[in-house]
C-alpha atoms as a PDB file:
ATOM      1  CA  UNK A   1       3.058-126.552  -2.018  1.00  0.00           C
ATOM      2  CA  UNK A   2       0.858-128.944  -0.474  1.00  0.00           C
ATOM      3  CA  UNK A   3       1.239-130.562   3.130  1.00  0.00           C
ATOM      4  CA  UNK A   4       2.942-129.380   5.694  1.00  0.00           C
ATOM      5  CA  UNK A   5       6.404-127.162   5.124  1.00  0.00           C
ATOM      6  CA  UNK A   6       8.857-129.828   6.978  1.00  0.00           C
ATOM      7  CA  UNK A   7       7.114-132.851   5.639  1.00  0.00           C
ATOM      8  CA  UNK A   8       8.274-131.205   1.919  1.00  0.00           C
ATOM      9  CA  UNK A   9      11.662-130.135   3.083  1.00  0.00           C
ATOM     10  CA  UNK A  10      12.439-133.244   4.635  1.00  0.00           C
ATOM     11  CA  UNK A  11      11.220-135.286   1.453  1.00  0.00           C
ATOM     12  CA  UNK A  12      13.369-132.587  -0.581  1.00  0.00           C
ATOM     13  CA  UNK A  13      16.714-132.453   1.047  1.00  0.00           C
ATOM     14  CA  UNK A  14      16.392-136.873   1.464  1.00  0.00           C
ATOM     15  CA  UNK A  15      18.963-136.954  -1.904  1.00  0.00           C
ATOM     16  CA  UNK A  16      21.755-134.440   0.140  1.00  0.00           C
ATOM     17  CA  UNK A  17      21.296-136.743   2.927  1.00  0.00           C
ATOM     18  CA  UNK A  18      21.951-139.978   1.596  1.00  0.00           C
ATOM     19  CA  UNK A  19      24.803-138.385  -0.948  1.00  0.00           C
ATOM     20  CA  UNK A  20      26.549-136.850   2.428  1.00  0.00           C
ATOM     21  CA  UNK A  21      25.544-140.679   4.332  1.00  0.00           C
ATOM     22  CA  UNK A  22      27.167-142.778   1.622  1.00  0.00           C
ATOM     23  CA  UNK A  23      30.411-140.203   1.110  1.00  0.00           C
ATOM     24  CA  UNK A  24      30.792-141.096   4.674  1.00  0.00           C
ATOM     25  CA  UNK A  25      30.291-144.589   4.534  1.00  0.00           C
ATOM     26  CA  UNK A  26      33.030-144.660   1.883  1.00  0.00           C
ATOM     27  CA  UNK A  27      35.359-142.663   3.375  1.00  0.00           C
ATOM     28  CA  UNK A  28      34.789-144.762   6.348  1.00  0.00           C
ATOM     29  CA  UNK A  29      35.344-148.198   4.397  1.00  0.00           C
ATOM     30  CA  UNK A  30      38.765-147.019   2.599  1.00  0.00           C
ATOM     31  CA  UNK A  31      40.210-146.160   6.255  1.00  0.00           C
ATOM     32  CA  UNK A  32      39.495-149.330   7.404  1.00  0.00           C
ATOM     33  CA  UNK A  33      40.867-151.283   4.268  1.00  0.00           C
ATOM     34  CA  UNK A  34      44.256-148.626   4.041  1.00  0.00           C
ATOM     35  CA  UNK A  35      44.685-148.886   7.938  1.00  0.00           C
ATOM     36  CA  UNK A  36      44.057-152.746   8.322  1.00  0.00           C
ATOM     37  CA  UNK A  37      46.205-154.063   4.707  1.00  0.00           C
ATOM     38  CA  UNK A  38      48.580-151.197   4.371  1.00  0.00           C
ATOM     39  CA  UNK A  39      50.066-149.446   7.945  1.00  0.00           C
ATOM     40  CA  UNK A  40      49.491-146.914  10.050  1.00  0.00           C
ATOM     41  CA  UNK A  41      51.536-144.288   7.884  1.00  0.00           C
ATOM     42  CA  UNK A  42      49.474-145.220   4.527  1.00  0.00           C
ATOM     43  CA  UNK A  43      46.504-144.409   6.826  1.00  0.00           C
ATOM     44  CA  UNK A  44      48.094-141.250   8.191  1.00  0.00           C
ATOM     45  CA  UNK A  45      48.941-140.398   4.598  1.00  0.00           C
ATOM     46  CA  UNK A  46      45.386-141.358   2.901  1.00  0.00           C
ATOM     47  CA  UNK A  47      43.221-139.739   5.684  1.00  0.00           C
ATOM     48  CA  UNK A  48      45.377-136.901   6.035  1.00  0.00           C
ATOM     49  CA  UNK A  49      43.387-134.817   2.691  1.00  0.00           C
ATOM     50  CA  UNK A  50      39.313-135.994   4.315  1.00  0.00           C
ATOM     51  CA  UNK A  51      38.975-132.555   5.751  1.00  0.00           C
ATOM     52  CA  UNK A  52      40.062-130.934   2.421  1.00  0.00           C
ATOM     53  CA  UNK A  53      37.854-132.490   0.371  1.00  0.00           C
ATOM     54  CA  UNK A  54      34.549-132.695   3.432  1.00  0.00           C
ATOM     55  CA  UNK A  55      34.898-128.979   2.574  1.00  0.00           C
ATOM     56  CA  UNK A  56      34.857-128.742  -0.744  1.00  0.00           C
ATOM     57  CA  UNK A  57      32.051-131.165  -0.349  1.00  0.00           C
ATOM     58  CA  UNK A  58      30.129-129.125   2.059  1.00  0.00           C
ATOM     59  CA  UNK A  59      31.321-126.332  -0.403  1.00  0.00           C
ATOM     60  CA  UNK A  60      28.940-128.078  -3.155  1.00  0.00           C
ATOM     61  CA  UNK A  61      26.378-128.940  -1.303  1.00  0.00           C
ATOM     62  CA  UNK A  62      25.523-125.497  -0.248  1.00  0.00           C
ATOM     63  CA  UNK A  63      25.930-124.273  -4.015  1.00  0.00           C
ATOM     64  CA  UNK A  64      23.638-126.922  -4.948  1.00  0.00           C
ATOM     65  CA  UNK A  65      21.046-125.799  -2.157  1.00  0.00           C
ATOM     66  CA  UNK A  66      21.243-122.255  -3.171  1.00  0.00           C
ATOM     67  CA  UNK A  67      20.746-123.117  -6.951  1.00  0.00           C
ATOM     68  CA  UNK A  68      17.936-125.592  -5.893  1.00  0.00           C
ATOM     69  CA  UNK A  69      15.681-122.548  -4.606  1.00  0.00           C
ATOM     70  CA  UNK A  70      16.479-120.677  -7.323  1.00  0.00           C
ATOM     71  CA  UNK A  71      15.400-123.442  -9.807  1.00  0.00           C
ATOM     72  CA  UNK A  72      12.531-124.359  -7.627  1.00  0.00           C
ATOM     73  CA  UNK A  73      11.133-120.795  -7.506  1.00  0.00           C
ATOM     74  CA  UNK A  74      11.426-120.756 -11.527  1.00  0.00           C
ATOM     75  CA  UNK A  75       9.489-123.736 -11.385  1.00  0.00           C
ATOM     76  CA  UNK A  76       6.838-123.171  -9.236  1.00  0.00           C
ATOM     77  CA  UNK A  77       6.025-120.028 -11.227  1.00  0.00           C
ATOM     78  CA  UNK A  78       5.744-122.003 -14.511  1.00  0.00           C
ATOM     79  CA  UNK A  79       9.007-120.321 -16.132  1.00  0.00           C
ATOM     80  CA  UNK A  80      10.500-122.264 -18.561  1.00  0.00           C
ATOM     81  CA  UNK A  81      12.759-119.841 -20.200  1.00  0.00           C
ATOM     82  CA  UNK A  82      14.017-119.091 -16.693  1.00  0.00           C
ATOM     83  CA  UNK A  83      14.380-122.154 -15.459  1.00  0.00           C
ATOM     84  CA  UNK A  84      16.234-123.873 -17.797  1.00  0.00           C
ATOM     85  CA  UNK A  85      18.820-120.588 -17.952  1.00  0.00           C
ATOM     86  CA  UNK A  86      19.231-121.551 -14.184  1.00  0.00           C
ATOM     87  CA  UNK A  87      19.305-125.212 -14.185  1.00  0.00           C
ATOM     88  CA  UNK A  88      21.891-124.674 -17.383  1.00  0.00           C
ATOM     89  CA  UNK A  89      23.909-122.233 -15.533  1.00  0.00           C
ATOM     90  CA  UNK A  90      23.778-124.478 -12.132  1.00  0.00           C
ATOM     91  CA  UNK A  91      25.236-127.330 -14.411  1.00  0.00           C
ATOM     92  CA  UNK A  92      27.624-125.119 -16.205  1.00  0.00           C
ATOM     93  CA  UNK A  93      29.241-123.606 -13.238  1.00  0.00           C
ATOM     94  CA  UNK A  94      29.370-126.601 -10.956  1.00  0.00           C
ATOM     95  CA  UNK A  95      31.196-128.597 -13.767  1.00  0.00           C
ATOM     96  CA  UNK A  96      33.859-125.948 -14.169  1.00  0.00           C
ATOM     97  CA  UNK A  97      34.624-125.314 -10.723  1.00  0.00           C
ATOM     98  CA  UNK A  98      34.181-128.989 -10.416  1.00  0.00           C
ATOM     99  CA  UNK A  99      37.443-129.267 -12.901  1.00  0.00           C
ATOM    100  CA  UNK A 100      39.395-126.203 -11.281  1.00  0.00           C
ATOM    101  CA  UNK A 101      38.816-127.737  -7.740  1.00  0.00           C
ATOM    102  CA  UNK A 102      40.152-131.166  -9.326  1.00  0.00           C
ATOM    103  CA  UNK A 103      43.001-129.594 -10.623  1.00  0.00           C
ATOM    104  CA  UNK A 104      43.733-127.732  -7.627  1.00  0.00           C
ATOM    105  CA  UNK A 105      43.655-130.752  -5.576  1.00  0.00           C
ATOM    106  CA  UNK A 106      45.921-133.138  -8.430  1.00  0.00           C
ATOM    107  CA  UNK A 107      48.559-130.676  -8.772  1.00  0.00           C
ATOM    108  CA  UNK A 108      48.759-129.093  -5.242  1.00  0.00           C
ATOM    109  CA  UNK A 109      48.285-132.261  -3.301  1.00  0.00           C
ATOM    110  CA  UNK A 110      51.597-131.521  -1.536  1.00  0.00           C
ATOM    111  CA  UNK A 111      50.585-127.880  -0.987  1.00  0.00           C
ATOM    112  CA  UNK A 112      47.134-128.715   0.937  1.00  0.00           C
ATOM    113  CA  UNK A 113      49.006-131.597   2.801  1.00  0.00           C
ATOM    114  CA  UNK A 114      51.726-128.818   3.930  1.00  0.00           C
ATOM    115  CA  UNK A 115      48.942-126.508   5.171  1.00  0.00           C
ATOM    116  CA  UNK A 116      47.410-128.808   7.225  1.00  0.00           C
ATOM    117  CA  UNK A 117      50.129-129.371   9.007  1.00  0.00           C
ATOM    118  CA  UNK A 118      49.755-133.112   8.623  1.00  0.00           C
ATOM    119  CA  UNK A 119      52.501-135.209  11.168  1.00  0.00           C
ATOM    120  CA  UNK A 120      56.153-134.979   9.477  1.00  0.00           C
ATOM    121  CA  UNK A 121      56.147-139.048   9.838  1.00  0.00           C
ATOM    122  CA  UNK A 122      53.091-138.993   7.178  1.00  0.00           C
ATOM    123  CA  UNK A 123      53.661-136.004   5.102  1.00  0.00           C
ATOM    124  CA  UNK A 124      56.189-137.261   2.813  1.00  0.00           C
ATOM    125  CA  UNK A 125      54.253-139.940   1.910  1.00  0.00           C
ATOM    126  CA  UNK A 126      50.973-137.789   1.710  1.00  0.00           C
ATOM    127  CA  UNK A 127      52.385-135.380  -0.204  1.00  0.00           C
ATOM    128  CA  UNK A 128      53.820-137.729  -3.231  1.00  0.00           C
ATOM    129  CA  UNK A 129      51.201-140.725  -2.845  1.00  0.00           C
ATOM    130  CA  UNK A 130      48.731-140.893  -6.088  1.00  0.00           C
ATOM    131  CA  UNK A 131      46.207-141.967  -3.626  1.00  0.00           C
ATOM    132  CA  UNK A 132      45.958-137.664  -2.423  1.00  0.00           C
ATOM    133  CA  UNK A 133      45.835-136.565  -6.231  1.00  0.00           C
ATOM    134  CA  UNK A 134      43.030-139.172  -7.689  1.00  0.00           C
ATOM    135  CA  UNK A 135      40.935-138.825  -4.970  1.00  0.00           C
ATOM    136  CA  UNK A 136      40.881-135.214  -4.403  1.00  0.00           C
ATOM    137  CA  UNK A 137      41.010-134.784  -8.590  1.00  0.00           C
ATOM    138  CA  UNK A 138      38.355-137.734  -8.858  1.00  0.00           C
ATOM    139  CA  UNK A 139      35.981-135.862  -6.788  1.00  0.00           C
ATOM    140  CA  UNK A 140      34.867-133.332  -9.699  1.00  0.00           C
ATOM    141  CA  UNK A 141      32.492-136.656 -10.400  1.00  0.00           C
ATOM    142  CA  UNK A 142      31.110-136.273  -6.562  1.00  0.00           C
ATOM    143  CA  UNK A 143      30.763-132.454  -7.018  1.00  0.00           C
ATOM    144  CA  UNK A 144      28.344-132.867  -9.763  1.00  0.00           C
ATOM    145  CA  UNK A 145      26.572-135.321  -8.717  1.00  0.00           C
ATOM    146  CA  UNK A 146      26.280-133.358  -5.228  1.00  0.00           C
ATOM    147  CA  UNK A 147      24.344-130.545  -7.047  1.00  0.00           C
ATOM    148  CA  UNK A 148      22.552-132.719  -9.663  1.00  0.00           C
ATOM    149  CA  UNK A 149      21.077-134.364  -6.203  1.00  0.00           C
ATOM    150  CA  UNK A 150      18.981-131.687  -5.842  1.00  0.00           C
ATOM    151  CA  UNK A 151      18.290-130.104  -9.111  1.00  0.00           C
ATOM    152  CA  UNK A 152      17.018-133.199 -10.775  1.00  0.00           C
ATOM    153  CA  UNK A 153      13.289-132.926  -8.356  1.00  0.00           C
ATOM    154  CA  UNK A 154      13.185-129.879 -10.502  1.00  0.00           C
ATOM    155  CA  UNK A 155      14.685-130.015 -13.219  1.00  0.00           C
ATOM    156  CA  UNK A 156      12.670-128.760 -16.677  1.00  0.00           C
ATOM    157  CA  UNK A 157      13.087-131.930 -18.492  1.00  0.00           C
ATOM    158  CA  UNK A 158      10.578-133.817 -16.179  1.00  0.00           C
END
């Protein structure tokens, strides 16, 4: 490493940043089009899974971190063979929890909307609305992603 320490840290964890700034920014924007054009309940309903998947987000992002240093270190030392078992394995594993936590969150939307204890007024519709399945089963895409964010500054194909 050359430089200072935070000057390479900051200019390293930039990608989880703007990832974690623009899955905000969207969440943001589809509460403001579902509350304005659909009702207060659809809003109730849509918004009622965010902390569910901010979680599983977070989850990611920490995986992603840990596997980062790990492939970094390989890297730094000049393994190949080692780094591209770890960069393979960090791929591997976040796809396939990627799919479990989809599937978790398509088929047991009602479950996690029940243990939040979302308002009885919203739950209903929370609980049956295809809006809680595809986005908490479409996030498997923003899993990935989240841990290709930082792998890729490292990653043995470069």
């Amino acid at each position: 490493t050359e430089g200072t320490i935070w000057k390479q840290l900051v200019i390293f964890s930039l990608p989880l940043l703007l990832g974690n700034l623009f899955q905000q920014l969207y969440s943001t924007v589809d509460s403001w089009v579902v509350g304005n054009f659909v009702g207060p309940n659809a809003f109730g309903a849509v918004t009622s899974n965010t902390p569910a998947i901010n979680a599983l987000i977070g989850l990611f992002m920490g995986f992603s971190s840990g596997s980062s240093v790990v492939i970094s270190q390989f890297f730094g030392a000049g393994d190949i063979k080692d780094l591209r078992r770890s960069t393979h394995t960090a791929v591997v594993t976040t796809f396939f929890i990627g799919i479990a936590m989809s599937a978790i969150g398509f088929f047991g939307a009602g479950w996690i909307v029940t243990a939040m204890q979302s308002a009885p007024e919203i739950a209903p519709e929370a609980k049956i609305t295809s809006w809680s399945r595809l986005a908490t089963a479409g996030r498997m895409k923003r899993f990935f992603l989240g841990s290709m964010e930082s792998t890729v500054p490292v990653a043995p194909w470069r």
